[in-house]
C-alpha atoms as a PDB file:
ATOM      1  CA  UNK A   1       0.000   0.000   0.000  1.00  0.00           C
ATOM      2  CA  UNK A   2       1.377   3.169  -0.834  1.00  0.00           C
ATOM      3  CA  UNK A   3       1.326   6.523   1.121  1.00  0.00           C
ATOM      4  CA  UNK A   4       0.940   9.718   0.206  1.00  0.00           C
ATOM      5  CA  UNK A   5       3.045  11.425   2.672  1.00  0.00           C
ATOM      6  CA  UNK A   6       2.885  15.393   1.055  1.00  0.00           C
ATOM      7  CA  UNK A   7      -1.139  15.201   1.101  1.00  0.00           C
ATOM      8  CA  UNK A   8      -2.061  18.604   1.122  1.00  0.00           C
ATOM      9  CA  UNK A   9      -5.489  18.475  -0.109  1.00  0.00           C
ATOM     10  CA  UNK A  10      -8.014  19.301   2.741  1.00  0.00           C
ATOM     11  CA  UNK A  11      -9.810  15.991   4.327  1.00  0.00           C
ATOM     12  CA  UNK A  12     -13.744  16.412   3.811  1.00  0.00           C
ATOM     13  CA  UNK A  13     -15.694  14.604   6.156  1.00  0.00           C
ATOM     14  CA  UNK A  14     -19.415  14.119   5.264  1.00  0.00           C
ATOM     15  CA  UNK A  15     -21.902  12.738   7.715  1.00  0.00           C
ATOM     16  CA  UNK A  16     -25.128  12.179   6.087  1.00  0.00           C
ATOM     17  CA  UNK A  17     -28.654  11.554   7.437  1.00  0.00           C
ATOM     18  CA  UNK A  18     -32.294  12.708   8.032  1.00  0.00           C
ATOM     19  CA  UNK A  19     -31.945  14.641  10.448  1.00  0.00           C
ATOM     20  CA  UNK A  20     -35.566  15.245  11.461  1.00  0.00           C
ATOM     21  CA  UNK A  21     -34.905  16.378  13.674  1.00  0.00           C
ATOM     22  CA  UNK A  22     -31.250  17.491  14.807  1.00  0.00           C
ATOM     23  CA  UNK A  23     -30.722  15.837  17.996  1.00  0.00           C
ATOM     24  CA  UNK A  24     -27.818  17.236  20.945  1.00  0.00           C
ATOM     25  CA  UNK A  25     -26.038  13.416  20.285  1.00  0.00           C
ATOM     26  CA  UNK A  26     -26.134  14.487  16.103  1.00  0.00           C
ATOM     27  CA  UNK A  27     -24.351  17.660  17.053  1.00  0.00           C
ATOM     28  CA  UNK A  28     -22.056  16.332  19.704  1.00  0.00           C
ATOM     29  CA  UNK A  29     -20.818  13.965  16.414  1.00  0.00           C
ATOM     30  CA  UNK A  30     -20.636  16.915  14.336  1.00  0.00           C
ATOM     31  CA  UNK A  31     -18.444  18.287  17.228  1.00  0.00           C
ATOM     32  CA  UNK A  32     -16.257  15.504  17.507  1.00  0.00           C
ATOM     33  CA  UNK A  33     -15.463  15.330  13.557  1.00  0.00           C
ATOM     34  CA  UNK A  34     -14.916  18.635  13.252  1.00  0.00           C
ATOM     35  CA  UNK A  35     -11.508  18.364  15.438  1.00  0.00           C
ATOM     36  CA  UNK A  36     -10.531  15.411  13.674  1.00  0.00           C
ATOM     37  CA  UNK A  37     -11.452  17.060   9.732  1.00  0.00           C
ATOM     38  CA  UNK A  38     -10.825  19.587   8.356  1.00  0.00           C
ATOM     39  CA  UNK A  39     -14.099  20.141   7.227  1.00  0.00           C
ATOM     40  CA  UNK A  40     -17.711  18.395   8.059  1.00  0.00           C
ATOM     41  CA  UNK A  41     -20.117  18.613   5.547  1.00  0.00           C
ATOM     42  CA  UNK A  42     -23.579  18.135   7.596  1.00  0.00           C
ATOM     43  CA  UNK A  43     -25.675  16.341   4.354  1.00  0.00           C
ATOM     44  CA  UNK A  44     -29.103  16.385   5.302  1.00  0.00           C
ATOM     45  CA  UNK A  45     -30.837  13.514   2.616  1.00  0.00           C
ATOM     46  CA  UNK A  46     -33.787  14.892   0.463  1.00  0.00           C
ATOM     47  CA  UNK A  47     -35.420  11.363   0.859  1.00  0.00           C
ATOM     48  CA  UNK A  48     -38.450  11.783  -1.745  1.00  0.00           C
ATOM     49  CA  UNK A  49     -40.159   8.198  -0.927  1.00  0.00           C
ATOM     50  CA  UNK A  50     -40.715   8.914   3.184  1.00  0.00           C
ATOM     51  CA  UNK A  51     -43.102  12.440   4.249  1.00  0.00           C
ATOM     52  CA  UNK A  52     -40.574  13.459   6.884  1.00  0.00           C
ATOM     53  CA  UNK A  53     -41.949  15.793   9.958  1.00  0.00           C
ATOM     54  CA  UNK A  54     -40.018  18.581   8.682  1.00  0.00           C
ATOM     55  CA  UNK A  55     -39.153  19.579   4.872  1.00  0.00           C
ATOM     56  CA  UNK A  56     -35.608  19.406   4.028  1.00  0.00           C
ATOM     57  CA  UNK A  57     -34.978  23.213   4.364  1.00  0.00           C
ATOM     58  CA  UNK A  58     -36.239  23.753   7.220  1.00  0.00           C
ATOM     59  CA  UNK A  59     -33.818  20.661   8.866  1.00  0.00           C
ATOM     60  CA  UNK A  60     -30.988  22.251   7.124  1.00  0.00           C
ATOM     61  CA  UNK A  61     -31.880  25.854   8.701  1.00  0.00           C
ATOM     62  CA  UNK A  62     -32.437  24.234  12.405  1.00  0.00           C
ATOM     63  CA  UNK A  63     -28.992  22.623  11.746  1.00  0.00           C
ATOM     64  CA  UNK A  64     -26.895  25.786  10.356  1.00  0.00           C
ATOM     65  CA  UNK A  65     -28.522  27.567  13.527  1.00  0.00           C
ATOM     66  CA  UNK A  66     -27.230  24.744  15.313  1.00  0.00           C
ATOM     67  CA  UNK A  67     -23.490  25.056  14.223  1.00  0.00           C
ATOM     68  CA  UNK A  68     -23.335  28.705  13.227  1.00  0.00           C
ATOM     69  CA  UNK A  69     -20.348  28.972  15.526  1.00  0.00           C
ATOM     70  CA  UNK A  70     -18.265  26.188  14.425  1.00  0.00           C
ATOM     71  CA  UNK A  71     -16.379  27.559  11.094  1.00  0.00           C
ATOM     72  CA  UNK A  72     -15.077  23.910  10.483  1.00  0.00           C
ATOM     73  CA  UNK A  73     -18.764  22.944   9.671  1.00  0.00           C
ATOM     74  CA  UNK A  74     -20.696  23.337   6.964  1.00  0.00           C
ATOM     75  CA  UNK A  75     -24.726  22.336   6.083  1.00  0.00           C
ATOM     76  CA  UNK A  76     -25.694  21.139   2.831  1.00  0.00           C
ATOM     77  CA  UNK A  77     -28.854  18.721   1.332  1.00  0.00           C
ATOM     78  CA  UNK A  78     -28.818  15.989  -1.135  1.00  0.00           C
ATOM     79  CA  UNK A  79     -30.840  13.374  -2.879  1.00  0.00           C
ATOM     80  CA  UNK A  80     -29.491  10.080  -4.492  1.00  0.00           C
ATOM     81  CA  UNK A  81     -26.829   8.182  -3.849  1.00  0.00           C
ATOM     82  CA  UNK A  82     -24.663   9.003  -0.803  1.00  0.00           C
ATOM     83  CA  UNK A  83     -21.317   8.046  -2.999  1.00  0.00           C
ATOM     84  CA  UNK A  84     -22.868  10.714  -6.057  1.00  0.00           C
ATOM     85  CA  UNK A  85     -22.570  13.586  -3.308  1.00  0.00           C
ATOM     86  CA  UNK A  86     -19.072  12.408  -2.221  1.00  0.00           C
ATOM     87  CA  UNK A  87     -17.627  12.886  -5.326  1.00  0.00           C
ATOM     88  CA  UNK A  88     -20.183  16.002  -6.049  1.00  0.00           C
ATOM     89  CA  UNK A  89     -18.183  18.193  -3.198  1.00  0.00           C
ATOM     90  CA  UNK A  90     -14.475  16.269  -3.360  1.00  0.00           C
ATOM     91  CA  UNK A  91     -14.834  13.838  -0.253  1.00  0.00           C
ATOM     92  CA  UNK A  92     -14.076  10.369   0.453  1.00  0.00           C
ATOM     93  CA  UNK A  93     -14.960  10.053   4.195  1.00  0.00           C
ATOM     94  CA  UNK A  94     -18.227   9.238   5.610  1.00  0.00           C
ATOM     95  CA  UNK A  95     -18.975   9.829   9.173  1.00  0.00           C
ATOM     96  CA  UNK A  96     -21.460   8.199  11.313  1.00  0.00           C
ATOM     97  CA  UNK A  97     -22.159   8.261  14.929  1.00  0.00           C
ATOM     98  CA  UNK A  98     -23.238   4.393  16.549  1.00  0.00           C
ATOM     99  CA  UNK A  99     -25.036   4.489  19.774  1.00  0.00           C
ATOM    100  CA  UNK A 100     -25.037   0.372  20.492  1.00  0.00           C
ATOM    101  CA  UNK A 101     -24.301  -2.680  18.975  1.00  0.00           C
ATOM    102  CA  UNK A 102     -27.268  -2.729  16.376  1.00  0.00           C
ATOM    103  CA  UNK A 103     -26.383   0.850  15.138  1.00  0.00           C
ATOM    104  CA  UNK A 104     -22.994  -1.012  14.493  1.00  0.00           C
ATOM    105  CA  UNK A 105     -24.325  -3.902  12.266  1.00  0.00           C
ATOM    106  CA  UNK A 106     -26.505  -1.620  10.192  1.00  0.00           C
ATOM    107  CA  UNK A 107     -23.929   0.777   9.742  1.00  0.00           C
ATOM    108  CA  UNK A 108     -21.233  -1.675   8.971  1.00  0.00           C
ATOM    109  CA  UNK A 109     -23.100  -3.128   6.278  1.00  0.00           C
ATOM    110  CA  UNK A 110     -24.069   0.059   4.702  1.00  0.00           C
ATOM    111  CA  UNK A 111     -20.327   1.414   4.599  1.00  0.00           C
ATOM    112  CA  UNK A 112     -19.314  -2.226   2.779  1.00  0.00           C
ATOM    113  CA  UNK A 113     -21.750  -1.401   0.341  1.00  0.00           C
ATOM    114  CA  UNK A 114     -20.551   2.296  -0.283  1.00  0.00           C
ATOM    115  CA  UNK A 115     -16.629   1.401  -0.495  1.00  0.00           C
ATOM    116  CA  UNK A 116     -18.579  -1.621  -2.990  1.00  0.00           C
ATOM    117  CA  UNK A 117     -19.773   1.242  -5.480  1.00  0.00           C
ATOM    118  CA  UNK A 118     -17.141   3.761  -4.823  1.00  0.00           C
ATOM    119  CA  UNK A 119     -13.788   2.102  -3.867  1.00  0.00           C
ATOM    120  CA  UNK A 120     -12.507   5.481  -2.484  1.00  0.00           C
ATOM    121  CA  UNK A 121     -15.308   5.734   0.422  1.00  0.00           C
ATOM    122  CA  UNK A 122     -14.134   5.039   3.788  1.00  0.00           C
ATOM    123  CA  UNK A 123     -16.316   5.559   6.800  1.00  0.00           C
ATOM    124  CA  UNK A 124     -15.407   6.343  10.095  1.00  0.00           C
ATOM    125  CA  UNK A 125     -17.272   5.577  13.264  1.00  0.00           C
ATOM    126  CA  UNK A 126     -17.846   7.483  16.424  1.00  0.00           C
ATOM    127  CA  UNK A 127     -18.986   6.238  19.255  1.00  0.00           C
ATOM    128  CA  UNK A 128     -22.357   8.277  20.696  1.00  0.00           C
ATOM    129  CA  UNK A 129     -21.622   9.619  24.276  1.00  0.00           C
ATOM    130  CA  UNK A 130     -23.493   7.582  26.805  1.00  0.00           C
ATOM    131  CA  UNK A 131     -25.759  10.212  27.775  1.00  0.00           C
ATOM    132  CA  UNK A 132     -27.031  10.459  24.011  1.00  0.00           C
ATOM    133  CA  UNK A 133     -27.216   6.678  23.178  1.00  0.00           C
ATOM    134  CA  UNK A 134     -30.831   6.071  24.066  1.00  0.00           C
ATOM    135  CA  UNK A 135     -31.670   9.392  21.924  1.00  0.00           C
ATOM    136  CA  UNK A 136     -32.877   9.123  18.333  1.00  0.00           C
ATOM    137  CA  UNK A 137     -34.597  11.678  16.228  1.00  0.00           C
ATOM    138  CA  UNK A 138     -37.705   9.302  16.162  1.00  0.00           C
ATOM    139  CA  UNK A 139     -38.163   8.793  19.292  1.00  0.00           C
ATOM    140  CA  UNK A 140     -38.039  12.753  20.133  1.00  0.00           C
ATOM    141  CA  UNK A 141     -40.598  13.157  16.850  1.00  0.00           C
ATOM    142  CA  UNK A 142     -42.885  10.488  19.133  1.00  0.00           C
ATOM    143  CA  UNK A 143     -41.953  12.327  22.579  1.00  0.00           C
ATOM    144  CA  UNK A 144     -42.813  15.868  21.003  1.00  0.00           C
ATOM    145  CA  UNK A 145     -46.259  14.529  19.083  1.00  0.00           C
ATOM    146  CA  UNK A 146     -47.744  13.480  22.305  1.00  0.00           C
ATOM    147  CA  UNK A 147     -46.862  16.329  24.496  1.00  0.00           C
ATOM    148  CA  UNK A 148     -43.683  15.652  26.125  1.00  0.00           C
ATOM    149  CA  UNK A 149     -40.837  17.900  26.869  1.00  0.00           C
ATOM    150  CA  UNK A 150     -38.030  17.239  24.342  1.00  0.00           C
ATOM    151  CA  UNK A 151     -35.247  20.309  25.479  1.00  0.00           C
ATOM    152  CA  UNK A 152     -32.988  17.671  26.641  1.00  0.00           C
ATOM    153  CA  UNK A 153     -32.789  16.118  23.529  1.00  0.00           C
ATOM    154  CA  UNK A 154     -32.526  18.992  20.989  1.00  0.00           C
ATOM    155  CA  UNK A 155     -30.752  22.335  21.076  1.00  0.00           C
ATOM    156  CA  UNK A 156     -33.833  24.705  22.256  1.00  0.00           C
ATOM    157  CA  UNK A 157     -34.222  26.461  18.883  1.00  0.00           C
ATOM    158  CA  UNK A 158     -35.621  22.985  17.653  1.00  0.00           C
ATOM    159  CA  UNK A 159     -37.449  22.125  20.674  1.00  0.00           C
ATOM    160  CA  UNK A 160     -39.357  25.350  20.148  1.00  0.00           C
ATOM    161  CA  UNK A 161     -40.121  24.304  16.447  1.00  0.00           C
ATOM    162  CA  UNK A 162     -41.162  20.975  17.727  1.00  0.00           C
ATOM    163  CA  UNK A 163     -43.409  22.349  19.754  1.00  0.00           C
ATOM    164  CA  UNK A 164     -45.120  24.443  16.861  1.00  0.00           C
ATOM    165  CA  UNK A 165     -45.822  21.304  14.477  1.00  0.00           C
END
């Protein structure tokens, strides 16, 4: 295996996903690649064939509000293939955050399949924190819909927007 010692090109991270909506444990990943990258591409997925709680735009806006701060990070949609928007914006990394042992298996299998139709693709896996790893963005959509107080799941901002839809 060669090396290529002189790399100068910056490393693009890209962590993909619904996103609906942004949970503290998505942002704490976004965190955590951001010092490890020098750039995190936040890819919130267009996903056409679901009716998601909140439109694509508006989970791109709740995340840039999110992250406004963190100059390393940057908020961006897409449709398709995850591997067409990796070589769209010049990146080879994926990022994904695992919160338990099933998170792992699904995870695994769908980074085999993206190195399988783009060789370049590697994906990196962070651990969630253990005070996120029984948080998911369904599960907060559920808590919200009947009622329940969601602020220490989301940043504020998007527990307030919860709390209007």
């Amino acid at each position: 295996m060669q090396r290529d010692e002189g790399r100068t090109a910056p490393r693009i991270a890209v962590y993909p996903g619904s996103f609906d909506p942004v949970t503290n444990g998505h942002l704490d990943i976004v965190w955590r690649a951001a010092a490890l990258f020098d750039e995190v591409r936040v890819a919130v997925l267009d996903n056409t064939g679901k009716t998601p709680l909140l439109p694509v735009e508006e989970r791109v806006q709740l995340i840039e509000e999110s992250v406004h701060a963190w100059p390393r990070v940057r908020v961006d949609h897409f449709s398709g293939l995850l591997v067409e928007y990796l070589s769209l914006c010049g990146a080879s990394i994926v990022v994904r955050g695992v919160r338990d042992a099933s998170d792992l298996s699904a995870e695994w299998q769908m980074a085999a399949l993206n190195r399988d139709l783009r060789q370049s693709t590697e994906t990196v896996f962070l651990p969630s924190h253990l005070e996120f790893s029984h948080v998911s963005s369904s599960r907060v959509r559920e808590i919200a819909a009947l009622g329940g107080d969601v602020s220490r799941f989301v940043p504020e901002h998007v527990a307030a927007r919860l709390r209007i839809k």
